[in-house]
PDB file of N, CA and C in Angstrom:
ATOM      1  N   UNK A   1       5.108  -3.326 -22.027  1.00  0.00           N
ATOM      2  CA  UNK A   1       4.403  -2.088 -21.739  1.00  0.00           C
ATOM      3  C   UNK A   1       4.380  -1.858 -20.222  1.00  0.00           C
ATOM      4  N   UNK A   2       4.639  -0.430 -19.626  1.00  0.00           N
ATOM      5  CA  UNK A   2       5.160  -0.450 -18.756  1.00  0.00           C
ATOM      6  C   UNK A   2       3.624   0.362 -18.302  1.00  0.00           C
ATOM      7  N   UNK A   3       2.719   0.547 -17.096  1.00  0.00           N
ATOM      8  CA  UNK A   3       1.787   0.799 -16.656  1.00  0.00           C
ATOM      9  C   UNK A   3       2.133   1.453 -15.612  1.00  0.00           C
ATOM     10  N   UNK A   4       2.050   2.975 -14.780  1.00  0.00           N
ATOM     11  CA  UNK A   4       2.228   3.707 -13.666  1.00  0.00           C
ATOM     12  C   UNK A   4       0.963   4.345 -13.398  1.00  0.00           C
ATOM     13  N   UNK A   5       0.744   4.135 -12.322  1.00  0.00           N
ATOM     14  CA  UNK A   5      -0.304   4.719 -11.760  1.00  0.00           C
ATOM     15  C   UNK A   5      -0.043   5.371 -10.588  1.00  0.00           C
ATOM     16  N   UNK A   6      -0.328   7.079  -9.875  1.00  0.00           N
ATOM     17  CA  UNK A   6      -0.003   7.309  -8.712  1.00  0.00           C
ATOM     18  C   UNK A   6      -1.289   7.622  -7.854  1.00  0.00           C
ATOM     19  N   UNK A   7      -1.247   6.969  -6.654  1.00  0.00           N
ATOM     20  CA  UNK A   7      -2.135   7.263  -6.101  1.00  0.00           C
ATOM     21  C   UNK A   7      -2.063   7.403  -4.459  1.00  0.00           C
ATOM     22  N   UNK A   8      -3.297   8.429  -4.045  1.00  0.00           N
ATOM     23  CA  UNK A   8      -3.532   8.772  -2.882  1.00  0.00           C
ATOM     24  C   UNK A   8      -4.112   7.570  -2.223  1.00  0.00           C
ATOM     25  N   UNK A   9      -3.896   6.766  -1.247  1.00  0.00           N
ATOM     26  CA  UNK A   9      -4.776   5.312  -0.291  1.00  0.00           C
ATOM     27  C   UNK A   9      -5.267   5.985   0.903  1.00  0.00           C
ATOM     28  N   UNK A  10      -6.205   5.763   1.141  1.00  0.00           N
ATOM     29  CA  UNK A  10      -7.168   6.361   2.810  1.00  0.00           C
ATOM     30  C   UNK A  10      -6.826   5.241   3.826  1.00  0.00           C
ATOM     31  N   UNK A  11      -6.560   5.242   4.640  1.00  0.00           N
ATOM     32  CA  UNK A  11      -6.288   4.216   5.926  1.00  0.00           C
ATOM     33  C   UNK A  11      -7.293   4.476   6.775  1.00  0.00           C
ATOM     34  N   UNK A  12      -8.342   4.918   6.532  1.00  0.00           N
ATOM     35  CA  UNK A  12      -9.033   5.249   7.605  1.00  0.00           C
ATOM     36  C   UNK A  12      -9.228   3.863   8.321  1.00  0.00           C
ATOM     37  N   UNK A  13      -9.922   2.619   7.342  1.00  0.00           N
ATOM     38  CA  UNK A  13     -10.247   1.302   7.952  1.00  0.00           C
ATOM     39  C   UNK A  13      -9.359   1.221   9.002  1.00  0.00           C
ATOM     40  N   UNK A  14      -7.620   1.349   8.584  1.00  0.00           N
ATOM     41  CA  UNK A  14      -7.208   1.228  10.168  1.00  0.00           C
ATOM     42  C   UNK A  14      -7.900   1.517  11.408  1.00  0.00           C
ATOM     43  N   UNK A  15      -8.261   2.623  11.243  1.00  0.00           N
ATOM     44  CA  UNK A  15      -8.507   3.245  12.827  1.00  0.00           C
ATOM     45  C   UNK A  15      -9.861   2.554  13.481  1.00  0.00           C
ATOM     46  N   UNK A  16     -10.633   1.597  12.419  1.00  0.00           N
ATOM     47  CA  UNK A  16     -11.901   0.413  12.753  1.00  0.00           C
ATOM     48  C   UNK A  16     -11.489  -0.496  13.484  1.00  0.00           C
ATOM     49  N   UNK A  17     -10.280  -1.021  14.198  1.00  0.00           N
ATOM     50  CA  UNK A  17      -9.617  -2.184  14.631  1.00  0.00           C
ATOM     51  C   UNK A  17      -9.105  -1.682  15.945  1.00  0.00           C
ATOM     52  N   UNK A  18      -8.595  -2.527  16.829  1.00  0.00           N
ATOM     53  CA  UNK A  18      -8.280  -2.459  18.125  1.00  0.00           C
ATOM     54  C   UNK A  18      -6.350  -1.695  17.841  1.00  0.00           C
ATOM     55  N   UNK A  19      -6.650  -0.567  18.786  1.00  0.00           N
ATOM     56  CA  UNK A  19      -5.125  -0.241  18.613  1.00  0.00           C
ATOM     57  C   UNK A  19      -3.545  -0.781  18.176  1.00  0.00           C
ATOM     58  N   UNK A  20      -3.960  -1.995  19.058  1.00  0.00           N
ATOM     59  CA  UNK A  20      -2.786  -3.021  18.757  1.00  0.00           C
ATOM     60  C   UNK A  20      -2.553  -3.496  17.196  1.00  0.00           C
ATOM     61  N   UNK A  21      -3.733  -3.337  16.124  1.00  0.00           N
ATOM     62  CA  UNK A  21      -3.337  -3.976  15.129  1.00  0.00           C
ATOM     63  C   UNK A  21      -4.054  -3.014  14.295  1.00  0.00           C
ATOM     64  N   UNK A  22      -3.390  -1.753  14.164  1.00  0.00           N
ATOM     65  CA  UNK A  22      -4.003  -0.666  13.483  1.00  0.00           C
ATOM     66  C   UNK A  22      -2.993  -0.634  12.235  1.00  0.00           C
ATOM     67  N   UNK A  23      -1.439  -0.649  12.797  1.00  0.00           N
ATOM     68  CA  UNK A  23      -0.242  -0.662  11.503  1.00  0.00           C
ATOM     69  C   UNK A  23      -0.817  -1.625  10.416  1.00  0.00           C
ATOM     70  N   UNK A  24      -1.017  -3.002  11.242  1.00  0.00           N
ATOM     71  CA  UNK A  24      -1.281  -4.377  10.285  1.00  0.00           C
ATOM     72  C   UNK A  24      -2.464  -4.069   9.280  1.00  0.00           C
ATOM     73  N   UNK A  25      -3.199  -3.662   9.904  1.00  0.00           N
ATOM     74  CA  UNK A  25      -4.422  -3.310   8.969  1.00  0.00           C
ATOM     75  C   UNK A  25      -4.308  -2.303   8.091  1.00  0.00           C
ATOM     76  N   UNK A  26      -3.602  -1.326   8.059  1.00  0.00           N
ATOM     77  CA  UNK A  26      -3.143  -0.341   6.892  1.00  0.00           C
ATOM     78  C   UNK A  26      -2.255  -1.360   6.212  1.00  0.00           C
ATOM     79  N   UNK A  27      -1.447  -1.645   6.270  1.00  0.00           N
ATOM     80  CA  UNK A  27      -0.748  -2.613   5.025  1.00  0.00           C
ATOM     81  C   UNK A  27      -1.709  -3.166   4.389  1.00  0.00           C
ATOM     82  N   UNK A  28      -2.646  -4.063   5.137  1.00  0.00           N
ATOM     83  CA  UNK A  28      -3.682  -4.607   4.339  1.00  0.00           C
ATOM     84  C   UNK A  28      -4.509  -4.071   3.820  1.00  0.00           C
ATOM     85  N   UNK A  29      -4.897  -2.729   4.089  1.00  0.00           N
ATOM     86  CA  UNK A  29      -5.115  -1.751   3.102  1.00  0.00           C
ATOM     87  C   UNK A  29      -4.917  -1.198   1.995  1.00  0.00           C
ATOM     88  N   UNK A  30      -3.360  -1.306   1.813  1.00  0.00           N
ATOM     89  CA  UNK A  30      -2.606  -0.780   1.059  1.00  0.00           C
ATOM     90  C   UNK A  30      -2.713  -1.860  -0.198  1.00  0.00           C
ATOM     91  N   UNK A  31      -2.382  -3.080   0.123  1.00  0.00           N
ATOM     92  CA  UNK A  31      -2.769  -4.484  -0.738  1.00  0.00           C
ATOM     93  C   UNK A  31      -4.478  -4.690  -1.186  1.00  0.00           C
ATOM     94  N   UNK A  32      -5.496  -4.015  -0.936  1.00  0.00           N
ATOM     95  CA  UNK A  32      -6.576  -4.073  -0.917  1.00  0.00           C
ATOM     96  C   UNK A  32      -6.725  -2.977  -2.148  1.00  0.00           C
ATOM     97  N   UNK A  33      -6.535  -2.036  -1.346  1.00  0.00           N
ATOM     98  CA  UNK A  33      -6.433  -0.295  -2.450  1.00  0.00           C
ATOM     99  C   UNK A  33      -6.126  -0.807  -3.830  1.00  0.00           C
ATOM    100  N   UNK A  34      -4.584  -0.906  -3.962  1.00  0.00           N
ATOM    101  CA  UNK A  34      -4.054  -1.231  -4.781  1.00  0.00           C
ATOM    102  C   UNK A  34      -4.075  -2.373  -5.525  1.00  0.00           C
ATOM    103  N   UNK A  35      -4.912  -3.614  -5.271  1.00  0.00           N
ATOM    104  CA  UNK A  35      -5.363  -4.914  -6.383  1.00  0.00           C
ATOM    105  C   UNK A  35      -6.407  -4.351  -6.933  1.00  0.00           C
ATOM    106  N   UNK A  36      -7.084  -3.645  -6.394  1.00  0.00           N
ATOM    107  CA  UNK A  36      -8.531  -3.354  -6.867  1.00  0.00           C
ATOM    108  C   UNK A  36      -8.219  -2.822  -7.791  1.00  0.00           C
ATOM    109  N   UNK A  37      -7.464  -1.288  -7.999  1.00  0.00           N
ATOM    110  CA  UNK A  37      -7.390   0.228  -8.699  1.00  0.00           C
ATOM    111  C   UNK A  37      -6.511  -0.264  -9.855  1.00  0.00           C
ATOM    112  N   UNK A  38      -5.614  -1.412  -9.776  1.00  0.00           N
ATOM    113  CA  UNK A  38      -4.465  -1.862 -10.680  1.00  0.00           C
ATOM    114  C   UNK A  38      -5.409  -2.884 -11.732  1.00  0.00           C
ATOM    115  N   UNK A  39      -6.252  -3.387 -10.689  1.00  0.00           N
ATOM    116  CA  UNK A  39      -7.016  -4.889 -11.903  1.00  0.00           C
ATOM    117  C   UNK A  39      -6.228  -6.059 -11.982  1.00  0.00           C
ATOM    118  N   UNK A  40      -5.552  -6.212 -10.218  1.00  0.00           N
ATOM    119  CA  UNK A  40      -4.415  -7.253 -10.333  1.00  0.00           C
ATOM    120  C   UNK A  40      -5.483  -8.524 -10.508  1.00  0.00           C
ATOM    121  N   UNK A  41      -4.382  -9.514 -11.391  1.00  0.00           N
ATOM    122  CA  UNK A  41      -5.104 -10.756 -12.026  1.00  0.00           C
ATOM    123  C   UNK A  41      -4.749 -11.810 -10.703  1.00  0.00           C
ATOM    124  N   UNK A  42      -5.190 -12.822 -10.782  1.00  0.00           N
ATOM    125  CA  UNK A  42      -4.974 -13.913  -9.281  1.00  0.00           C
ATOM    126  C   UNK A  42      -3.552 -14.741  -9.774  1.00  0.00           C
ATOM    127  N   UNK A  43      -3.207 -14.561 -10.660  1.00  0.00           N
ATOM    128  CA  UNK A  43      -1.569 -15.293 -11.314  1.00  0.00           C
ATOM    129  C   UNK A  43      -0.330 -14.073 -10.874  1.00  0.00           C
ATOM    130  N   UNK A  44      -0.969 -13.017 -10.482  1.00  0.00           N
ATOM    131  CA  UNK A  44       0.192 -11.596 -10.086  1.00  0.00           C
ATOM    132  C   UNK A  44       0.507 -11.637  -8.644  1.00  0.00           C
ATOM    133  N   UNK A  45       1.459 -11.240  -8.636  1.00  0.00           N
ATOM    134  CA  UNK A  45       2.112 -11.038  -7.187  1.00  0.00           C
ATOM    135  C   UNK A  45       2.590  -9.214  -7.047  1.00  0.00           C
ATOM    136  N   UNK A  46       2.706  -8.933  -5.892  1.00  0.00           N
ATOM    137  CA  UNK A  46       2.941  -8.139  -5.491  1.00  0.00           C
ATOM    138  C   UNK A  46       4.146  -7.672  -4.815  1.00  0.00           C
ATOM    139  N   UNK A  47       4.752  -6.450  -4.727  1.00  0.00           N
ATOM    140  CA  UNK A  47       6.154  -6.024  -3.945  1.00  0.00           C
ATOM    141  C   UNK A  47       5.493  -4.670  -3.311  1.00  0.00           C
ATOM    142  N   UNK A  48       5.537  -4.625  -1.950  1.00  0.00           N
ATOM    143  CA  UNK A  48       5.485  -3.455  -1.497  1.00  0.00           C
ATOM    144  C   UNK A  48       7.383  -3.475  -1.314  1.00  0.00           C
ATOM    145  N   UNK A  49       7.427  -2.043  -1.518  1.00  0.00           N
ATOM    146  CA  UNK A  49       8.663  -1.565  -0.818  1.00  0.00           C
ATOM    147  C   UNK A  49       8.995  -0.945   0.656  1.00  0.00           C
ATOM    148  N   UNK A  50       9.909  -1.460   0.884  1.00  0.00           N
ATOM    149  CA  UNK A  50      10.426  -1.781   2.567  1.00  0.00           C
ATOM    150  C   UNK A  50       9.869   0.367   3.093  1.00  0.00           C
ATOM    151  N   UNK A  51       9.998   0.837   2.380  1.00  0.00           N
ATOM    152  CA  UNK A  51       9.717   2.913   2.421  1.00  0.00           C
ATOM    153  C   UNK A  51       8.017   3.027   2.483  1.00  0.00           C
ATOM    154  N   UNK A  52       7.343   2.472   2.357  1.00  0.00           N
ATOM    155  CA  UNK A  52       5.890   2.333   2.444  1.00  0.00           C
ATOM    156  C   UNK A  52       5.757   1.804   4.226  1.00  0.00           C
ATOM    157  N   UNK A  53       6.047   0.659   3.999  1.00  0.00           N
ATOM    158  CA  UNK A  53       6.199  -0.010   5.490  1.00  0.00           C
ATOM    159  C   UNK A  53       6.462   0.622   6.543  1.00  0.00           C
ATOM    160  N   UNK A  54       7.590   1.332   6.204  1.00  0.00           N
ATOM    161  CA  UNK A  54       8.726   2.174   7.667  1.00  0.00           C
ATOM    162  C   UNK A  54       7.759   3.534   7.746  1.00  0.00           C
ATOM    163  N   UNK A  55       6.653   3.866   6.688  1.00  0.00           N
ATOM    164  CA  UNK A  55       6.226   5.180   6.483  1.00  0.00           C
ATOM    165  C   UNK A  55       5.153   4.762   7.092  1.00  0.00           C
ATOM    166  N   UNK A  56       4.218   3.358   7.394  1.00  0.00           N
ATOM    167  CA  UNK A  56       3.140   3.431   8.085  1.00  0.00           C
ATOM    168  C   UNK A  56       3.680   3.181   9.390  1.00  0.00           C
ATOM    169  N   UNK A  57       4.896   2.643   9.616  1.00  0.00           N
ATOM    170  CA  UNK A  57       5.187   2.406  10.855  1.00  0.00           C
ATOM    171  C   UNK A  57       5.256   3.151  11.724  1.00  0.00           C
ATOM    172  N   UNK A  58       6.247   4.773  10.761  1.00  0.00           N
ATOM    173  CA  UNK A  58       6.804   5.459  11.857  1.00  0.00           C
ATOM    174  C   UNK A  58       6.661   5.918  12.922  1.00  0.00           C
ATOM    175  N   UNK A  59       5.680   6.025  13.425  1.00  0.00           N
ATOM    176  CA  UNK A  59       4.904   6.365  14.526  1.00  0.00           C
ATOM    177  C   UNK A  59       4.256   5.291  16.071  1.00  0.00           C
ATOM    178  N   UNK A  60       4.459   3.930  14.811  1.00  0.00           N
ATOM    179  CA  UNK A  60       4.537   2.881  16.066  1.00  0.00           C
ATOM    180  C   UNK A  60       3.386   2.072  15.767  1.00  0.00           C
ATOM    181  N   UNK A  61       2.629   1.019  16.181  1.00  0.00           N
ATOM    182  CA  UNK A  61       1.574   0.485  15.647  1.00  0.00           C
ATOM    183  C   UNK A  61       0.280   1.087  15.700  1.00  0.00           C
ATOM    184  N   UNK A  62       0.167   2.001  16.754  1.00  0.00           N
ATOM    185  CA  UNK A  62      -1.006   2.214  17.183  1.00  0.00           C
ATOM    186  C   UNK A  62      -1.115   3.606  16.681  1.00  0.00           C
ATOM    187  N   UNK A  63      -0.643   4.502  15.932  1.00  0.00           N
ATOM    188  CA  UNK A  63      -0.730   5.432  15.020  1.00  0.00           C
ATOM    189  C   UNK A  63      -0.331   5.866  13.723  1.00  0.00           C
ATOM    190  N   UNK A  64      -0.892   4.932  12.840  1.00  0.00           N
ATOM    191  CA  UNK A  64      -0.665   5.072  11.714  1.00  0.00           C
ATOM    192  C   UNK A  64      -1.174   6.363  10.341  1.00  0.00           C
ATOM    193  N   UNK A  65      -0.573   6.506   9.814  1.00  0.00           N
ATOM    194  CA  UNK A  65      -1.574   7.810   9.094  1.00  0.00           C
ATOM    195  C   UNK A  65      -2.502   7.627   8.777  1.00  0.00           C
ATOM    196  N   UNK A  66      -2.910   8.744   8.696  1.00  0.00           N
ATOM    197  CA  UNK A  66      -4.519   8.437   7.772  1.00  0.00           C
ATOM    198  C   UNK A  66      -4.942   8.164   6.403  1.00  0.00           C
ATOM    199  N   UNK A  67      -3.651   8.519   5.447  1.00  0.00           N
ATOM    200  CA  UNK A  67      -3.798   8.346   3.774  1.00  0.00           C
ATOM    201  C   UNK A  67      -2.077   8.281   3.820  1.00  0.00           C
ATOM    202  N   UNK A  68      -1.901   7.781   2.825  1.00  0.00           N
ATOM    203  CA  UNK A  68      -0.332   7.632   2.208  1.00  0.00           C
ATOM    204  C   UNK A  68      -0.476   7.548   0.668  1.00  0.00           C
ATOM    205  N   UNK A  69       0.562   8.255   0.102  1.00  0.00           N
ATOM    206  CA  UNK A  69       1.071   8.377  -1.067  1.00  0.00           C
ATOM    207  C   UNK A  69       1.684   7.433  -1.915  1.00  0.00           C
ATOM    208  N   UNK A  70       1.199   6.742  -3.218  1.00  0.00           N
ATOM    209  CA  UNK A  70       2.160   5.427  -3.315  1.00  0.00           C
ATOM    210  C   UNK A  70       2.407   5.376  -4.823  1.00  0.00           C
ATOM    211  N   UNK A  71       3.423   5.079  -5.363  1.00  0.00           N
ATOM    212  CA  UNK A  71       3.143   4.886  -6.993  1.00  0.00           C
ATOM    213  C   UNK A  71       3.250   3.607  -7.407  1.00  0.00           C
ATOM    214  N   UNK A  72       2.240   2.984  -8.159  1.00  0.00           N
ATOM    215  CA  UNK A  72       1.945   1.572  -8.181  1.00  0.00           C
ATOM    216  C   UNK A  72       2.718   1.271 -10.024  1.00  0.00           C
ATOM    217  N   UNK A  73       3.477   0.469 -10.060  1.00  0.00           N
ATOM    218  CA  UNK A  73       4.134  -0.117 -11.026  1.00  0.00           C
ATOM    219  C   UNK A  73       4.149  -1.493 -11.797  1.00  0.00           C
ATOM    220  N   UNK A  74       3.785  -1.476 -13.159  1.00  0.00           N
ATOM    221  CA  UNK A  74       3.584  -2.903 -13.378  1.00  0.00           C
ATOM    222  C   UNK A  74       4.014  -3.156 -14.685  1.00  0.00           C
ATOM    223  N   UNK A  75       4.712  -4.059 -15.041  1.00  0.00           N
ATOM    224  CA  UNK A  75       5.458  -4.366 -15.855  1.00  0.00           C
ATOM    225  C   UNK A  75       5.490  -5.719 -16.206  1.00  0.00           C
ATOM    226  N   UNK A  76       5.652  -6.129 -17.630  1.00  0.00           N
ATOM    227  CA  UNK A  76       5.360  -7.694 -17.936  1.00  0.00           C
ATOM    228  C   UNK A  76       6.860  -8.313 -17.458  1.00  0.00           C
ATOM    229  N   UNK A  77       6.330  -9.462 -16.564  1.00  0.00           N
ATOM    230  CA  UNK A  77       7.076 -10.413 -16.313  1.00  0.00           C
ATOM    231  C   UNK A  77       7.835 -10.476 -15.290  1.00  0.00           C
ATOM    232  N   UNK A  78       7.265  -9.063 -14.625  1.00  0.00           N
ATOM    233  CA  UNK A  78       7.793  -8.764 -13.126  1.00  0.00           C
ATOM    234  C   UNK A  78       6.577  -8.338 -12.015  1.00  0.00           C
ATOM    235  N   UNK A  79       6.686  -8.680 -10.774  1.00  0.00           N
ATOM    236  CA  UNK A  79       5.394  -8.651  -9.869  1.00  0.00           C
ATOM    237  C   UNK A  79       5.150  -7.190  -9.837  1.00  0.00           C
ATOM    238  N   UNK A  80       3.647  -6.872  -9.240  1.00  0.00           N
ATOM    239  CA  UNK A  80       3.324  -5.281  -9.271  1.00  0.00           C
ATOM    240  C   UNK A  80       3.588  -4.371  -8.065  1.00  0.00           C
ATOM    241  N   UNK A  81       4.592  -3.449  -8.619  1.00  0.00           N
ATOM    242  CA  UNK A  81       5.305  -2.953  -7.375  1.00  0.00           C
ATOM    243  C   UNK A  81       4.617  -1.705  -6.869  1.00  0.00           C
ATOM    244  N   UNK A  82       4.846  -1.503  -5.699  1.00  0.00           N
ATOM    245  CA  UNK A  82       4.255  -0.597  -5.125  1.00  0.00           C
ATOM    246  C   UNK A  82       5.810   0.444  -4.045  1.00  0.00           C
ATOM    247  N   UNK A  83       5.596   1.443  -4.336  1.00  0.00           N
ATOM    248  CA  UNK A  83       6.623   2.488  -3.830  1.00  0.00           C
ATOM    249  C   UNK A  83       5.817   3.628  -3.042  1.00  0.00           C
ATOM    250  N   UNK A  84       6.881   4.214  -2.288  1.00  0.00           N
ATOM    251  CA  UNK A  84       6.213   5.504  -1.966  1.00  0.00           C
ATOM    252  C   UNK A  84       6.579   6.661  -2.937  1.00  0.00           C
ATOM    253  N   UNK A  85       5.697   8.005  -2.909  1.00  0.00           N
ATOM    254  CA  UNK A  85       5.887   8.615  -3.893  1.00  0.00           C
ATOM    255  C   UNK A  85       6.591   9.710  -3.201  1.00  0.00           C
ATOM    256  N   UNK A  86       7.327  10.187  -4.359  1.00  0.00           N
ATOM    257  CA  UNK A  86       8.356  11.089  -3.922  1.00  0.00           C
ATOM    258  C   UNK A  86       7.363  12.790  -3.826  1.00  0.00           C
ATOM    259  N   UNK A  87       8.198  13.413  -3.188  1.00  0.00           N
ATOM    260  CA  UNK A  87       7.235  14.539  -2.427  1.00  0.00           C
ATOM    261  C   UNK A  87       7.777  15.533  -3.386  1.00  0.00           C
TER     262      UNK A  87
END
């Protein structure tokens, strides 16, 4: 059984942290958002995709967006993936 969920993530927490580690902290956002909203179990692993990453990056560390778009994917017997969503 295949489970999709799409969702809007707030990054605001980024902008709570010292400039230098504003990117880092939206990823960890993104892994935060998304265990919670999914009901990931502590035996699951996770895949962000490399298009999430380059999408909080683009701008450089110290300006990351404020919300990003992501579609979260989960499937038996494979880790829970996370994508960006298509526009």
């Amino acid at each position: 059984m295949v489970e999709v969920k799409e969702m809007v993530i707030p990054l605001r927490a980024a902008w709570n942290v010292p400039r230098t580690k504003r990117a880092n902290r939206a990823i960890a956002e993104v892994r935060n958002h998304v265990s919670k909203h999914m009901k990931m179990r502590d035996d699951e692993e996770m895949f962000i995709d490399a298009a999430v990453n380059e999408a909080i990056w683009a701008r450089g560390m110290q300006k990351p967006p404020r919300k990003i778009r992501v579609v979260c994917t989960r499937d038996e017997g494979f880790p829970l993936e996370v994508k960006l969503a298509e526009e």
